[in-house]
C-alpha atoms as a PDB file:
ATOM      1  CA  UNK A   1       0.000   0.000   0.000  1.00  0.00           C
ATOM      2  CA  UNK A   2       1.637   3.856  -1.144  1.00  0.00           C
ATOM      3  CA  UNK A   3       1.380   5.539   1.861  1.00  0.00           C
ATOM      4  CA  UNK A   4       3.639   8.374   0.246  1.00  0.00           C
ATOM      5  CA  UNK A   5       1.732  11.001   0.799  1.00  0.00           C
ATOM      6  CA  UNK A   6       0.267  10.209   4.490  1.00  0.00           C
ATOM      7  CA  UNK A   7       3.962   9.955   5.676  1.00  0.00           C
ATOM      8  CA  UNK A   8       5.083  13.487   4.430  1.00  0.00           C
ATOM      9  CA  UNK A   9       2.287  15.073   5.934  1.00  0.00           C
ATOM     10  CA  UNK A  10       3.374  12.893   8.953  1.00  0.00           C
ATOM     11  CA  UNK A  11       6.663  13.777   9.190  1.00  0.00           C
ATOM     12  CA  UNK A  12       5.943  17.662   8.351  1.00  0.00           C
ATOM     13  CA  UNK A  13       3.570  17.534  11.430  1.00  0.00           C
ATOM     14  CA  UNK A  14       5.766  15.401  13.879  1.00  0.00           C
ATOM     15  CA  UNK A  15       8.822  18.397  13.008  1.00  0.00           C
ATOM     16  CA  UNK A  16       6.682  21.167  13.433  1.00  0.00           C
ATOM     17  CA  UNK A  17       5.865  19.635  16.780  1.00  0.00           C
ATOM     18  CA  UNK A  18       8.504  18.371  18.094  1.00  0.00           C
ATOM     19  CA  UNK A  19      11.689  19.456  16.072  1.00  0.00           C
ATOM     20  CA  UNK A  20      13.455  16.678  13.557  1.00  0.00           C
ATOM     21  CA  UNK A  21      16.207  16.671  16.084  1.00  0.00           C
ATOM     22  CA  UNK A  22      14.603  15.365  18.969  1.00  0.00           C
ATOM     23  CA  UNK A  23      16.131  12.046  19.847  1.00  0.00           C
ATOM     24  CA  UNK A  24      12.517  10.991  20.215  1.00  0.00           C
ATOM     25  CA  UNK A  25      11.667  11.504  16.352  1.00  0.00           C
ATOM     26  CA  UNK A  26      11.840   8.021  15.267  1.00  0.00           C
ATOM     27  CA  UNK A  27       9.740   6.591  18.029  1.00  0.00           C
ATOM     28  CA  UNK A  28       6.904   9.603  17.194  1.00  0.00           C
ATOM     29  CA  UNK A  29       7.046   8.486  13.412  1.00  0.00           C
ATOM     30  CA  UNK A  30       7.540   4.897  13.443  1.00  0.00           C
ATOM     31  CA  UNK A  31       4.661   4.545  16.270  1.00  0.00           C
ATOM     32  CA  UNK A  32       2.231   6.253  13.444  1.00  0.00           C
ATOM     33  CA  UNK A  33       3.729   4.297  10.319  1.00  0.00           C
ATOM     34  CA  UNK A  34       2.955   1.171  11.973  1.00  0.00           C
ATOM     35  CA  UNK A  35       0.036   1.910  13.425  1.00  0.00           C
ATOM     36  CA  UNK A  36      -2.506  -0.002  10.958  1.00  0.00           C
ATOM     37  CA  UNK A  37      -0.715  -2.932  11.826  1.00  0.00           C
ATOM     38  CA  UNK A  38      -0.333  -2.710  15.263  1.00  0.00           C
ATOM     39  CA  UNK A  39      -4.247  -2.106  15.348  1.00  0.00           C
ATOM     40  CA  UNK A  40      -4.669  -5.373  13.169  1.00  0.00           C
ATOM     41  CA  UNK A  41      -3.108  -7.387  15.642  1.00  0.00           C
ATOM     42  CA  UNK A  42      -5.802  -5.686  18.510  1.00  0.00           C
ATOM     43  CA  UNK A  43      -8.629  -6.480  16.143  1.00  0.00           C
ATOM     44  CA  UNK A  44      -8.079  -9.950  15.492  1.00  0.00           C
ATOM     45  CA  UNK A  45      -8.042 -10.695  19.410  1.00  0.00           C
ATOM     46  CA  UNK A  46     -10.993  -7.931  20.397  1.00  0.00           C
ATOM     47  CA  UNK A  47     -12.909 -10.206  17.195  1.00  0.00           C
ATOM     48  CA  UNK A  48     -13.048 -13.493  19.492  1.00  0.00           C
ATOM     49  CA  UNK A  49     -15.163 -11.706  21.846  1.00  0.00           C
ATOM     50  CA  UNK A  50     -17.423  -9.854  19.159  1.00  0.00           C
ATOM     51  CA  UNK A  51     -20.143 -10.645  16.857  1.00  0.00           C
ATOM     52  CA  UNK A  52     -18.906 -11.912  13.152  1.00  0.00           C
ATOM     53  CA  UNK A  53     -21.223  -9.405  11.823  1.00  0.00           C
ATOM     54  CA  UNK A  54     -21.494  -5.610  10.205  1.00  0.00           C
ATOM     55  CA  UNK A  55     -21.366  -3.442  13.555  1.00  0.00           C
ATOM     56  CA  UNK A  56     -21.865   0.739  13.788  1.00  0.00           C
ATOM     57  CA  UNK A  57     -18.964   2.031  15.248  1.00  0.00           C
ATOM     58  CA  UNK A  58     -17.089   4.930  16.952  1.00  0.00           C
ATOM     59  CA  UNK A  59     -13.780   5.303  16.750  1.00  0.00           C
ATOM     60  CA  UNK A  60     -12.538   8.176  19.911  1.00  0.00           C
ATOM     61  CA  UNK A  61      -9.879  10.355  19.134  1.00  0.00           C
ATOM     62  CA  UNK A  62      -9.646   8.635  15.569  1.00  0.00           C
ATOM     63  CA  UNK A  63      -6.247  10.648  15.229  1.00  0.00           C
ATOM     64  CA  UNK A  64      -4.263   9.232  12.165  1.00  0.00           C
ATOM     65  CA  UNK A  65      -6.944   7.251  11.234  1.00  0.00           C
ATOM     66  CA  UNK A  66      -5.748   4.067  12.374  1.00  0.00           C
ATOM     67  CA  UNK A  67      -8.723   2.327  14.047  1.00  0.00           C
ATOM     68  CA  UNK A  68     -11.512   3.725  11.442  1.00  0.00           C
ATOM     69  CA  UNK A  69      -9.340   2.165   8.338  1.00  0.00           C
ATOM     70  CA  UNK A  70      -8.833  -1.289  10.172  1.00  0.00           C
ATOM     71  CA  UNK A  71     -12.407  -1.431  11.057  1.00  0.00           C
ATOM     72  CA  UNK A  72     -13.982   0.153   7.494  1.00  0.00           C
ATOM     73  CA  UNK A  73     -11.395  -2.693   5.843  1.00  0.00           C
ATOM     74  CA  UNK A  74     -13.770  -5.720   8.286  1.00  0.00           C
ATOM     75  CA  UNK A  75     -16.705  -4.726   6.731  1.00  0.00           C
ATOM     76  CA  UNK A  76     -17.738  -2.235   9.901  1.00  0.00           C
ATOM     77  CA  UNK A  77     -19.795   0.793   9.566  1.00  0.00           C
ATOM     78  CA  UNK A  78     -17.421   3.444  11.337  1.00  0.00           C
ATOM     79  CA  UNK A  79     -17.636   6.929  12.975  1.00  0.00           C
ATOM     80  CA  UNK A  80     -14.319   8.471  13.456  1.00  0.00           C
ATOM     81  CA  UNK A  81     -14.401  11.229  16.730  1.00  0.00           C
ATOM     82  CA  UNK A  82     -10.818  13.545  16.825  1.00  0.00           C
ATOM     83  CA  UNK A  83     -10.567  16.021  19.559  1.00  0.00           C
ATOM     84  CA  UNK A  84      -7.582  18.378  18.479  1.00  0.00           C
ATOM     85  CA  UNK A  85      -8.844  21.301  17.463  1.00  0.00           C
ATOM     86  CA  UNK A  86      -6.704  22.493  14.915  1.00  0.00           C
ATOM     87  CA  UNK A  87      -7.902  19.358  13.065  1.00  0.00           C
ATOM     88  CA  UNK A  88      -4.243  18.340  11.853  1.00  0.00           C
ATOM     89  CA  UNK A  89      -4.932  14.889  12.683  1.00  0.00           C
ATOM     90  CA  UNK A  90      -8.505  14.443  10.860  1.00  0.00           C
ATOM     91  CA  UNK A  91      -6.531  16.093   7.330  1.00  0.00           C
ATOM     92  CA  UNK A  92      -3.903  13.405   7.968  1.00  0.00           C
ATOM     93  CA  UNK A  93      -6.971  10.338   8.583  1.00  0.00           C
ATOM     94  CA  UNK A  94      -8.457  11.359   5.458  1.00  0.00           C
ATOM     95  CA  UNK A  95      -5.648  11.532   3.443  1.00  0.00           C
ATOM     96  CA  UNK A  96      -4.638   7.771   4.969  1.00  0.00           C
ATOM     97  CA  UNK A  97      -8.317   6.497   4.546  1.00  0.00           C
ATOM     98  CA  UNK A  98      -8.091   7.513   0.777  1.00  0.00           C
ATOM     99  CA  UNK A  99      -4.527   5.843   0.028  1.00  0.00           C
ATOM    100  CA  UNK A 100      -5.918   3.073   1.650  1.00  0.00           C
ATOM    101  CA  UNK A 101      -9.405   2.924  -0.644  1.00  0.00           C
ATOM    102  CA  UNK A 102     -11.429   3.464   2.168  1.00  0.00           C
ATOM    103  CA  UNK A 103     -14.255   6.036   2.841  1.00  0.00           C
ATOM    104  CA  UNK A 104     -15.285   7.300   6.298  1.00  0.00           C
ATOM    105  CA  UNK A 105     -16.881   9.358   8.451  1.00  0.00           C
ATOM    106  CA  UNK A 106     -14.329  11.931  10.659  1.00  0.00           C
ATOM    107  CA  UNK A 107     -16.055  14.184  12.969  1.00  0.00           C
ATOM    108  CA  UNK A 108     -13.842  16.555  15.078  1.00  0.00           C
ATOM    109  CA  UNK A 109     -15.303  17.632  18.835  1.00  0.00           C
ATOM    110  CA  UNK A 110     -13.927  20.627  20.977  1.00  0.00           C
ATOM    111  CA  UNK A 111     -14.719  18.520  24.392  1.00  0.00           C
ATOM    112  CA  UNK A 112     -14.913  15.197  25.996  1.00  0.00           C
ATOM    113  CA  UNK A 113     -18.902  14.799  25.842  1.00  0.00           C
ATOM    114  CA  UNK A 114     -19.557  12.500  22.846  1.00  0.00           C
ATOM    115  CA  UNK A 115     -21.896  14.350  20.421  1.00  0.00           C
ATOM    116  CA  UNK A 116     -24.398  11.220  19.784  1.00  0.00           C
ATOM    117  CA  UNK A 117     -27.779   9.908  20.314  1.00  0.00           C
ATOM    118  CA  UNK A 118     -27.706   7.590  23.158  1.00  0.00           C
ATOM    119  CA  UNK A 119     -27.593   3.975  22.362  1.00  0.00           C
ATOM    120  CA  UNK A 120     -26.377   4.501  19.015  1.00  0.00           C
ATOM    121  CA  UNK A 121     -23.432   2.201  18.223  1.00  0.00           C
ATOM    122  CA  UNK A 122     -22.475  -1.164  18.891  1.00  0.00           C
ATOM    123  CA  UNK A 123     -18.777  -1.084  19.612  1.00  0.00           C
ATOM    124  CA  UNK A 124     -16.661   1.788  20.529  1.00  0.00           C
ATOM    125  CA  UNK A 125     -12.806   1.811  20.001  1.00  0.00           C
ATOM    126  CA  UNK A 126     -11.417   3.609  23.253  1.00  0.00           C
ATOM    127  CA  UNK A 127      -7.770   3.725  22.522  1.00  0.00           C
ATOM    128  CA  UNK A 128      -5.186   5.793  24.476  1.00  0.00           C
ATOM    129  CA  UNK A 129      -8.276   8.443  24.841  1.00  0.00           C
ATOM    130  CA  UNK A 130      -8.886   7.942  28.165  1.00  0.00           C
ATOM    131  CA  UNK A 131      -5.938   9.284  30.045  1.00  0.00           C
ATOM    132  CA  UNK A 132      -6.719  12.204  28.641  1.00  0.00           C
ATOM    133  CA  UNK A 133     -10.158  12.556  30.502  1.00  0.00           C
ATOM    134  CA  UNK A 134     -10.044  14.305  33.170  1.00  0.00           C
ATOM    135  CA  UNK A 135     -13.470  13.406  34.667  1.00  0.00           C
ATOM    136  CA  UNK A 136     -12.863   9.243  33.756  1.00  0.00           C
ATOM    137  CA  UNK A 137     -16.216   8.499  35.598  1.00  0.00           C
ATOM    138  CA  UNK A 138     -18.421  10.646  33.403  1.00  0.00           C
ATOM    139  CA  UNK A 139     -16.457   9.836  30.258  1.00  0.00           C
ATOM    140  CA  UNK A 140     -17.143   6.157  31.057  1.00  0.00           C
ATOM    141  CA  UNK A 141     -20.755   7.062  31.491  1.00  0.00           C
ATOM    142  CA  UNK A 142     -20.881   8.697  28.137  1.00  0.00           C
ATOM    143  CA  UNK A 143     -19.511   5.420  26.695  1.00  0.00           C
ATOM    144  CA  UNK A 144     -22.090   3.436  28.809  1.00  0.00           C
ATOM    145  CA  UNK A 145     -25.010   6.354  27.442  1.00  0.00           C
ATOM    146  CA  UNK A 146     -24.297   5.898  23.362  1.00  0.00           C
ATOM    147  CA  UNK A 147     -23.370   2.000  23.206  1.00  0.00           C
ATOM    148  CA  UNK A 148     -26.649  -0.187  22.618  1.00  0.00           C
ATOM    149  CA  UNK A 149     -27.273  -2.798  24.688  1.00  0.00           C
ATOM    150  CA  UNK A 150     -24.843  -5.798  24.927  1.00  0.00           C
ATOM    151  CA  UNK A 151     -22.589  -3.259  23.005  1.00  0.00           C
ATOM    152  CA  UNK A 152     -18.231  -3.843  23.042  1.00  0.00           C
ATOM    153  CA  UNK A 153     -15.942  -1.499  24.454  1.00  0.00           C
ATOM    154  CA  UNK A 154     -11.951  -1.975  23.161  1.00  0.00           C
ATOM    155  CA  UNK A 155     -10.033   0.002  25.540  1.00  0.00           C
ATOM    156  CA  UNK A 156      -6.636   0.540  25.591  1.00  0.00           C
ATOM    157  CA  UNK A 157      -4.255   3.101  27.696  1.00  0.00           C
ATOM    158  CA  UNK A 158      -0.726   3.385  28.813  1.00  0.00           C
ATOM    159  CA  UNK A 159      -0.566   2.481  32.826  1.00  0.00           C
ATOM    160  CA  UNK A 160       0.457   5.011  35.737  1.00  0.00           C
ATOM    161  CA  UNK A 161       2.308   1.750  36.931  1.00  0.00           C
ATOM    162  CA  UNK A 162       4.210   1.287  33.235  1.00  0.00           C
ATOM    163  CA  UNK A 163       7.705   2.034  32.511  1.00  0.00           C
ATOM    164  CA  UNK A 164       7.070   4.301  29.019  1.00  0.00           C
ATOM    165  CA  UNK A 165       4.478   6.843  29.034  1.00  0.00           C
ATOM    166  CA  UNK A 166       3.438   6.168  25.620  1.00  0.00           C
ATOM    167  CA  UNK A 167       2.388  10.162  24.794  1.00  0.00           C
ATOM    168  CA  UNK A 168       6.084  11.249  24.821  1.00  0.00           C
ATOM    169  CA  UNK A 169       8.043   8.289  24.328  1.00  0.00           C
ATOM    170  CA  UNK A 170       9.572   8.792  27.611  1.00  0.00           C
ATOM    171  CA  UNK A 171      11.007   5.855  30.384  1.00  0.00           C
ATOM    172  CA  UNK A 172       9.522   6.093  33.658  1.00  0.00           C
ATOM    173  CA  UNK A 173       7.748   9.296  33.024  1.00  0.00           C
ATOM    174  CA  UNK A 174       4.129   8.334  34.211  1.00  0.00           C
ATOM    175  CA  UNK A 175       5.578   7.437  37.197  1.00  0.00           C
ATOM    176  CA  UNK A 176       6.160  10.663  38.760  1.00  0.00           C
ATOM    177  CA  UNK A 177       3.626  13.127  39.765  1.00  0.00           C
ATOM    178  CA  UNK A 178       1.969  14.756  37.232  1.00  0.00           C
ATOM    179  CA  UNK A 179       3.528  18.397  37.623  1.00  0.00           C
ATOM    180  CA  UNK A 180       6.954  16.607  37.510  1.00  0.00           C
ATOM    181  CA  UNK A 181       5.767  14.868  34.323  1.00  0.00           C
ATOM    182  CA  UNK A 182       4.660  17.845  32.465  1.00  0.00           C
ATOM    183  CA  UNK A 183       8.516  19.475  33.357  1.00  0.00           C
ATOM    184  CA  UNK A 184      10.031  16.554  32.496  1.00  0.00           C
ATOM    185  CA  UNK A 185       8.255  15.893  29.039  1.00  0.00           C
ATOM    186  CA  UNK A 186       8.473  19.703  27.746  1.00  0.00           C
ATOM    187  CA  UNK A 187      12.464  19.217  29.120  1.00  0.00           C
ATOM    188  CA  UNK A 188      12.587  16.846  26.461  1.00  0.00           C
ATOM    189  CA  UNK A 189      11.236  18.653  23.688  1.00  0.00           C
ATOM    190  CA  UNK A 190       8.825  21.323  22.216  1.00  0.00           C
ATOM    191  CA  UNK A 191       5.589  19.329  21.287  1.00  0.00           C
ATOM    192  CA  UNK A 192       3.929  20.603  24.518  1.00  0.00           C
ATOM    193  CA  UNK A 193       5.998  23.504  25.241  1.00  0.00           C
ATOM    194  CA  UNK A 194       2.764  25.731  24.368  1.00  0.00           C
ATOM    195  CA  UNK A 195       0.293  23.564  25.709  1.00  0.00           C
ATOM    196  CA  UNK A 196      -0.999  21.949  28.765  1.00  0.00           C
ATOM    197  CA  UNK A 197      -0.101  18.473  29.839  1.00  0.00           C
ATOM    198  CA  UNK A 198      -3.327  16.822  30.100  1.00  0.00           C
ATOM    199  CA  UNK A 199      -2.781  13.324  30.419  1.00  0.00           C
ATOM    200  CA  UNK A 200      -3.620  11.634  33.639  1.00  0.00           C
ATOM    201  CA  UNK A 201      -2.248   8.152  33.369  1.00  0.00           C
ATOM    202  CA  UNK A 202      -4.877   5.441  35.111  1.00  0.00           C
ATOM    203  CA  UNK A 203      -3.609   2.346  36.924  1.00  0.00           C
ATOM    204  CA  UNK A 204      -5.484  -1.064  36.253  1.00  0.00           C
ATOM    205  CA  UNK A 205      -7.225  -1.660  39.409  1.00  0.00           C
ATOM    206  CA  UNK A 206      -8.773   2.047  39.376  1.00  0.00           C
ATOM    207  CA  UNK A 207     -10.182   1.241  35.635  1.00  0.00           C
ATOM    208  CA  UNK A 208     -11.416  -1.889  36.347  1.00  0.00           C
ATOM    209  CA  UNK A 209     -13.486  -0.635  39.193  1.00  0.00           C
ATOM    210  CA  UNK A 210     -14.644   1.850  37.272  1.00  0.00           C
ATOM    211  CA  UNK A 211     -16.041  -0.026  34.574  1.00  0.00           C
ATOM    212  CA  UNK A 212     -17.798  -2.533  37.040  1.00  0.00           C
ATOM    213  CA  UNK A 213     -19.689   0.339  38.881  1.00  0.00           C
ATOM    214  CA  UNK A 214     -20.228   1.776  35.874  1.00  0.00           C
ATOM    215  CA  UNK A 215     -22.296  -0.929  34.094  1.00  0.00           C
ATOM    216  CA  UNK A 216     -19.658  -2.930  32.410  1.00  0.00           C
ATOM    217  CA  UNK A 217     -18.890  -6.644  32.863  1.00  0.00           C
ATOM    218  CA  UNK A 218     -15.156  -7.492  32.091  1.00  0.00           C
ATOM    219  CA  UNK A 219     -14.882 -10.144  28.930  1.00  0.00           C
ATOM    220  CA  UNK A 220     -10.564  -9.641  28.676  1.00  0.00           C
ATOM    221  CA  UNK A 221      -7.579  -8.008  29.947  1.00  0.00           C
ATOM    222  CA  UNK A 222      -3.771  -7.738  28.949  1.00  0.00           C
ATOM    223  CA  UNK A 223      -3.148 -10.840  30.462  1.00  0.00           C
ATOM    224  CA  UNK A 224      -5.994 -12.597  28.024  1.00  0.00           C
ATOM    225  CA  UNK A 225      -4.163 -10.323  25.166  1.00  0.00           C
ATOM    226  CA  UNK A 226      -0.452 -11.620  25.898  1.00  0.00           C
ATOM    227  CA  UNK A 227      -1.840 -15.236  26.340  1.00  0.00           C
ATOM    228  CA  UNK A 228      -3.130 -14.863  22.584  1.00  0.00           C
ATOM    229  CA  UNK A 229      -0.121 -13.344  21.257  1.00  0.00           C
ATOM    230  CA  UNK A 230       1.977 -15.370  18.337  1.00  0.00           C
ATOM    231  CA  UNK A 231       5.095 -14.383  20.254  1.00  0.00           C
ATOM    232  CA  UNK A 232       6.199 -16.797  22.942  1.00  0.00           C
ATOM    233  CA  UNK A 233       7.936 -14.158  24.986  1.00  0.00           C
ATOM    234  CA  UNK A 234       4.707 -12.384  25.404  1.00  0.00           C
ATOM    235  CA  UNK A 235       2.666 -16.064  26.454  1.00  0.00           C
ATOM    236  CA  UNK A 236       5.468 -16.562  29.017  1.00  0.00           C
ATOM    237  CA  UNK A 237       4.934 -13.409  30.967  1.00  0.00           C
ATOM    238  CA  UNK A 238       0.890 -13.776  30.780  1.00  0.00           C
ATOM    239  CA  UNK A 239       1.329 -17.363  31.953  1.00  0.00           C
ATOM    240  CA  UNK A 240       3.991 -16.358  34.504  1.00  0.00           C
ATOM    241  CA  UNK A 241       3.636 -13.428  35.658  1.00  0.00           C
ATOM    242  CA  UNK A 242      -0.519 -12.785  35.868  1.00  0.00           C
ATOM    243  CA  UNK A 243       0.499  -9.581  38.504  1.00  0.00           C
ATOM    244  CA  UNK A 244       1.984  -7.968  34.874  1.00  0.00           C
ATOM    245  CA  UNK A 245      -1.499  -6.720  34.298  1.00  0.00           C
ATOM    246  CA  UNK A 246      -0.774  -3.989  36.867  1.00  0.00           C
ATOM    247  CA  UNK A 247       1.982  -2.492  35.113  1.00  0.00           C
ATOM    248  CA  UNK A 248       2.024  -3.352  31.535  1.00  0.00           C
ATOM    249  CA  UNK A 249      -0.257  -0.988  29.318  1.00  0.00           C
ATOM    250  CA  UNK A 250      -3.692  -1.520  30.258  1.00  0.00           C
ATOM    251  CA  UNK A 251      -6.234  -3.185  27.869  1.00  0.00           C
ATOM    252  CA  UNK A 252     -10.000  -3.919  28.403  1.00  0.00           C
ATOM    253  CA  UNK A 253     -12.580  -5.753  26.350  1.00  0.00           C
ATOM    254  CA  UNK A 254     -15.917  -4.232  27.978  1.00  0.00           C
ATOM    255  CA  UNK A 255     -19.410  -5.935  27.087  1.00  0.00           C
ATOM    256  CA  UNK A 256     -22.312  -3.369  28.367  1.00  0.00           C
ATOM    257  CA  UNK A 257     -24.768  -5.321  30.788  1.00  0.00           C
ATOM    258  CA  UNK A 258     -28.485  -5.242  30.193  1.00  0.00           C
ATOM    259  CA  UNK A 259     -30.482  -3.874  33.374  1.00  0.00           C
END
């Protein structure tokens, strides 16, 4: 697949954020190159827990692209929701979506309040979005509000536990307290020397809760992910080590329960 295009628009963006000199560059571009296929992998496990059928979809902060493509390429009916104002990332999905033959639906959103009917889609992709929330309750309740009934949740997020915070590229950085972690990422370069660091990494056990109390039941977690995983390195640790769901990125397959 050309992809020409989508990765000089990338790599324009990523320098005018962050400088083509940060030591950091690589990690910012490759993570978006590879996206579609680091999605594919999270599809094909999240798809053992779903229905083999057409679904309606939203796709929160779409970004790149990355989800909506995957999903419009299984057949999936799909939404895409970007929250960056300047829309950047929405020119960049819709110049992906078209190398890629695909047609969707990007809608960009000033705030964290989803902008739909309630009980309008049947699965929502949630990935690295919620961190970001600053009221996680409430977002989860918005979720809850526009999924139908025995509707799938994929969420994914980097862990306050974890040893990368996944926004910057940064070791150890989401272990510190947030004020430290906003010094030490704009230290490091100029993406958010401007702007305010919102994310507010979760831990696992705070999430999970959450989601219980919130009207969720619990179909997988990272551990269920690393079992699946082709590589035997990964099956080792979620055999092993079952406490590595506490500190590895966090990721939830949600199923909404009927009241």
């Amino acid at each position: 697949m050309n992809n020409q295009i989508f990765m000089q628009l990338l790599e324009c963006k990523q320098g005018r954020q962050h400088g083509r000199d940060n030591h950091l560059w690589n990690y910012w571009v490759e993570t978006h190159r590879n996206g579609i296929k680091i999605y594919s992998n999270l599809h094909i496990f999240a798809s053992k827990y779903l229905p083999n059928s057409p679904m309606f979809c939203l796709d929160l902060e779409c970004g790149t692209g990355v989800a909506s493509i995957v999903l419009k390429m299984n057949k999936h009916y799909v939404v895409g929701l970007d929250y960056k104002v300047e829309g950047r990332g929405l020119r960049l999905a819709e110049v992906r979506a078209k190398e890629h033959g695909i047609s969707t639906d990007f809608v960009q959103e000033d705030g964290y309040a989803l902008p739909f009917k309630d009980e309008m889609f049947y699965f929502i992709n949630c990935r690295s979005v919620i961190e970001r929330a600053e009221q996680k309750d409430r977002f989860i309740q918005d979720m809850h509000r526009v999924l139908k009934p025995n509707g799938f949740v994929l969420v994914t997020t980097s862990n306050r536990f974890g040893y990368k915070e996944e926004h910057s590229g940064l070791l150890f950085a989401n272990l510190i307290s947030h004020n430290l972690c906003e010094r030490y990422v704009k230290s490091r370069g100029r993406r958010y020397q401007d702007d305010e660091w919102d994310v507010l990494h979760p831990t696992y056990y705070s999430l999970s809760r959450s989601f219980k109390n919130l009207g969720f039941e619990i179909l997988a977690d990272t551990i269920d992910y690393l079992l699946d995983s082709r590589f035997t390195k990964y099956r080792m640790i979620g055999k092993c080590f079952k406490p590595a769901r506490y500190v590895a990125p966090i990721l939830f397959i949600l199923k909404k329960k009927v009241e």
